[in-house]
C-alpha atoms as a PDB file:
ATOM      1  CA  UNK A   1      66.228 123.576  85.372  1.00  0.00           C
ATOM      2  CA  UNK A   2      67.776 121.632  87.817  1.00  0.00           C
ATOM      3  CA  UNK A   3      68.570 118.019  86.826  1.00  0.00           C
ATOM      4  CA  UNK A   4      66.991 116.078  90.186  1.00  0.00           C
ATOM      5  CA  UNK A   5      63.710 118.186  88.980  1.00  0.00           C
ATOM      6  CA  UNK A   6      63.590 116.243  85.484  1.00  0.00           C
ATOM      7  CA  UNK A   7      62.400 113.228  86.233  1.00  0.00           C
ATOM      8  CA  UNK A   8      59.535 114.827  88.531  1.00  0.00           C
ATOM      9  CA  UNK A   9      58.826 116.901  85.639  1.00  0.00           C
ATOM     10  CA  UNK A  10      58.548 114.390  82.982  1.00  0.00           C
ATOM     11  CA  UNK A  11      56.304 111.957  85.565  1.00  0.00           C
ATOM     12  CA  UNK A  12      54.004 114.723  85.549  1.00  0.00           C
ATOM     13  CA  UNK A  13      53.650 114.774  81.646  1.00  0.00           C
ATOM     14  CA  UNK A  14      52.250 111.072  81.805  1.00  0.00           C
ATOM     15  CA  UNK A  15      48.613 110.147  81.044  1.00  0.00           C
ATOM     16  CA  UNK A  16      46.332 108.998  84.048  1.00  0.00           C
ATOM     17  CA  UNK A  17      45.911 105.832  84.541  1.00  0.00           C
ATOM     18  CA  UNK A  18      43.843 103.485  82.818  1.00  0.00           C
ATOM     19  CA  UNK A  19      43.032 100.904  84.548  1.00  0.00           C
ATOM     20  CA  UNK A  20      39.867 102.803  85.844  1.00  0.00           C
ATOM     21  CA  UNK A  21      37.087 101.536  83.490  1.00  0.00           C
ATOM     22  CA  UNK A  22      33.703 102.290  83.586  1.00  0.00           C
ATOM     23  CA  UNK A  23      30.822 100.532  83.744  1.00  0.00           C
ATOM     24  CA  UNK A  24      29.839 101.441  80.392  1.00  0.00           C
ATOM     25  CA  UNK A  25      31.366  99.980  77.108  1.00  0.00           C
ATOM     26  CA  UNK A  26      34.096 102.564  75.340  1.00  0.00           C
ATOM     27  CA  UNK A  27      33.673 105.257  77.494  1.00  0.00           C
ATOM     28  CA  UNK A  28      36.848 106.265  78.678  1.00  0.00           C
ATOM     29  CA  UNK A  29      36.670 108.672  81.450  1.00  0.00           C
ATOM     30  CA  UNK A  30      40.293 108.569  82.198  1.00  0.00           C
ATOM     31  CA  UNK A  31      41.690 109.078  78.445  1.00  0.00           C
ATOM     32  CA  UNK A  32      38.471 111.454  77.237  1.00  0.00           C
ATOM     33  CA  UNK A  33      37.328 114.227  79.867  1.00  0.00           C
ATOM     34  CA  UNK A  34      33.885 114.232  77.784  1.00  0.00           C
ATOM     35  CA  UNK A  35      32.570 111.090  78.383  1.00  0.00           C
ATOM     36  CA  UNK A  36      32.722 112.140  82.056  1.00  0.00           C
ATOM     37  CA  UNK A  37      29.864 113.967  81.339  1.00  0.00           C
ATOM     38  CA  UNK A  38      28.321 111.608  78.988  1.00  0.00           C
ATOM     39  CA  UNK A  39      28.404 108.798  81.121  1.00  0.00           C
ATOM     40  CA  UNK A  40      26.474 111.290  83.922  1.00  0.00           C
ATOM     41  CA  UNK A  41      23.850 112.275  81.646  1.00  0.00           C
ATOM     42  CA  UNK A  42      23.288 108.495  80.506  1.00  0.00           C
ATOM     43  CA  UNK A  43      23.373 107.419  83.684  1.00  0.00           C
ATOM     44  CA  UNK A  44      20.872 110.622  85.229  1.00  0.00           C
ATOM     45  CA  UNK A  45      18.766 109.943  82.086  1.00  0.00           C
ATOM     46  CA  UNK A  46      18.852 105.761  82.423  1.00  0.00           C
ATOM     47  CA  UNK A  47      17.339 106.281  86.395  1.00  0.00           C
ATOM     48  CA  UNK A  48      14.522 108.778  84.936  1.00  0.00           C
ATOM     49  CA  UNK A  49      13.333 106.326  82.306  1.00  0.00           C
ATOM     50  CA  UNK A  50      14.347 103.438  83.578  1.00  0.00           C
ATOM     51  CA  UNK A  51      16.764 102.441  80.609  1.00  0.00           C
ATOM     52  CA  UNK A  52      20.208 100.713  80.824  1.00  0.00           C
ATOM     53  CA  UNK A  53      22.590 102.875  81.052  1.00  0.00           C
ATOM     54  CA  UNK A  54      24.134 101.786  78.322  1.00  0.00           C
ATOM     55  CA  UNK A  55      21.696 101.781  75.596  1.00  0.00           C
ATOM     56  CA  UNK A  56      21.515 105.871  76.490  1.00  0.00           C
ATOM     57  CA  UNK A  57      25.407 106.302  76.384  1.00  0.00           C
ATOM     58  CA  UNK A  58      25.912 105.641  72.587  1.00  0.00           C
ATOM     59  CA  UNK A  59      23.042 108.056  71.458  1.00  0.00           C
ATOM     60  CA  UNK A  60      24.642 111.403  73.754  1.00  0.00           C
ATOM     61  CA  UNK A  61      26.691 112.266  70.095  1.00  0.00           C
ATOM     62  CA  UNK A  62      29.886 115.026  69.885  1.00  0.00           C
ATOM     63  CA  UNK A  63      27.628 117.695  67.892  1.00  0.00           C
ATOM     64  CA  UNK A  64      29.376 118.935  64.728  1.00  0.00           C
ATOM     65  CA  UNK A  65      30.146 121.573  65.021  1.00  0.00           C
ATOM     66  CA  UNK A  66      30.599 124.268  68.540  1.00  0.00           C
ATOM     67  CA  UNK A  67      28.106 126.198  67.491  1.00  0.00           C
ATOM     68  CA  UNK A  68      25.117 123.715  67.733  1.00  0.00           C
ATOM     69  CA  UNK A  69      26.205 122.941  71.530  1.00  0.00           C
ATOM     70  CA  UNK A  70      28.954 120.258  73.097  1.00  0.00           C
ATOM     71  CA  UNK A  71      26.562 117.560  73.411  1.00  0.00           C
ATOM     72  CA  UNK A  72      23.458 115.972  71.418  1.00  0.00           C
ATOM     73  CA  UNK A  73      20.861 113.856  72.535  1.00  0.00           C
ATOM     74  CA  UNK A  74      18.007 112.780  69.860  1.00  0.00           C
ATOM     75  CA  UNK A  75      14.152 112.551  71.865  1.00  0.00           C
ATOM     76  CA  UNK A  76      11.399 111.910  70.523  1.00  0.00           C
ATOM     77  CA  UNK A  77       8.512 114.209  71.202  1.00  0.00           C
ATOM     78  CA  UNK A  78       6.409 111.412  73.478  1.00  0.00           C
ATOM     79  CA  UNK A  79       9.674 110.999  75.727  1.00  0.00           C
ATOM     80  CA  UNK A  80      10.224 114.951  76.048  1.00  0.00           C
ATOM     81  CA  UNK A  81       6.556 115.390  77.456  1.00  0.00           C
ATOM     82  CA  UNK A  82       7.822 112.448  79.962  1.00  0.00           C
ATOM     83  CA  UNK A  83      10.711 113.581  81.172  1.00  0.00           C
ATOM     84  CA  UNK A  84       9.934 117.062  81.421  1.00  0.00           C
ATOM     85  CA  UNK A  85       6.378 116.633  83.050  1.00  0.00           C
ATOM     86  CA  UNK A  86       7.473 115.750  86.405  1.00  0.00           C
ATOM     87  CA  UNK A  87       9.645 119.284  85.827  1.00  0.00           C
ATOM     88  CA  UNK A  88       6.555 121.282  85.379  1.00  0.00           C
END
């Protein structure tokens, strides 16, 4: 390894940046590549119901282990008939 090629090399170890911040408290789309896809949901799921976005976020949970999914999201049975109606 050349040594004019180190310093390229070791810029490209660095974390993004984080000065992007979302609209959502702690999610961290930068730092966390899951929230990306929380933060998508909650936001798809906040238009359908017309919820904040942010009241959704918290409850889209890690599951705990692989085998139950990458992603929870507790509904009740009432909300489930709502949001899958207009799917029917």
């Amino acid at each position: 390894m050349a040594s004019t090629s180190l310093p390229a090399s070791v810029a490209a170890l660095s974390l993004q940046s984080t000065d992007q911040r979302s609209k959502i408290p702690g999610c961290f789309p930068t730092l966390n590549p899951m929230d990306i896809y929380r933060e998508h949901i909650a936001t798809e799921i906040s238009k359908t119901l017309g919820v904040d976005a942010e009241k959704v976020y918290p409850r889209i949970a890690w599951t705990s282990t692989l085998d139950k999914g990458d992603l929870s999201l507790p509904v009740r049975d009432t909300c489930y008939i709502e949001l899958f109606a207009c799917c029917s």
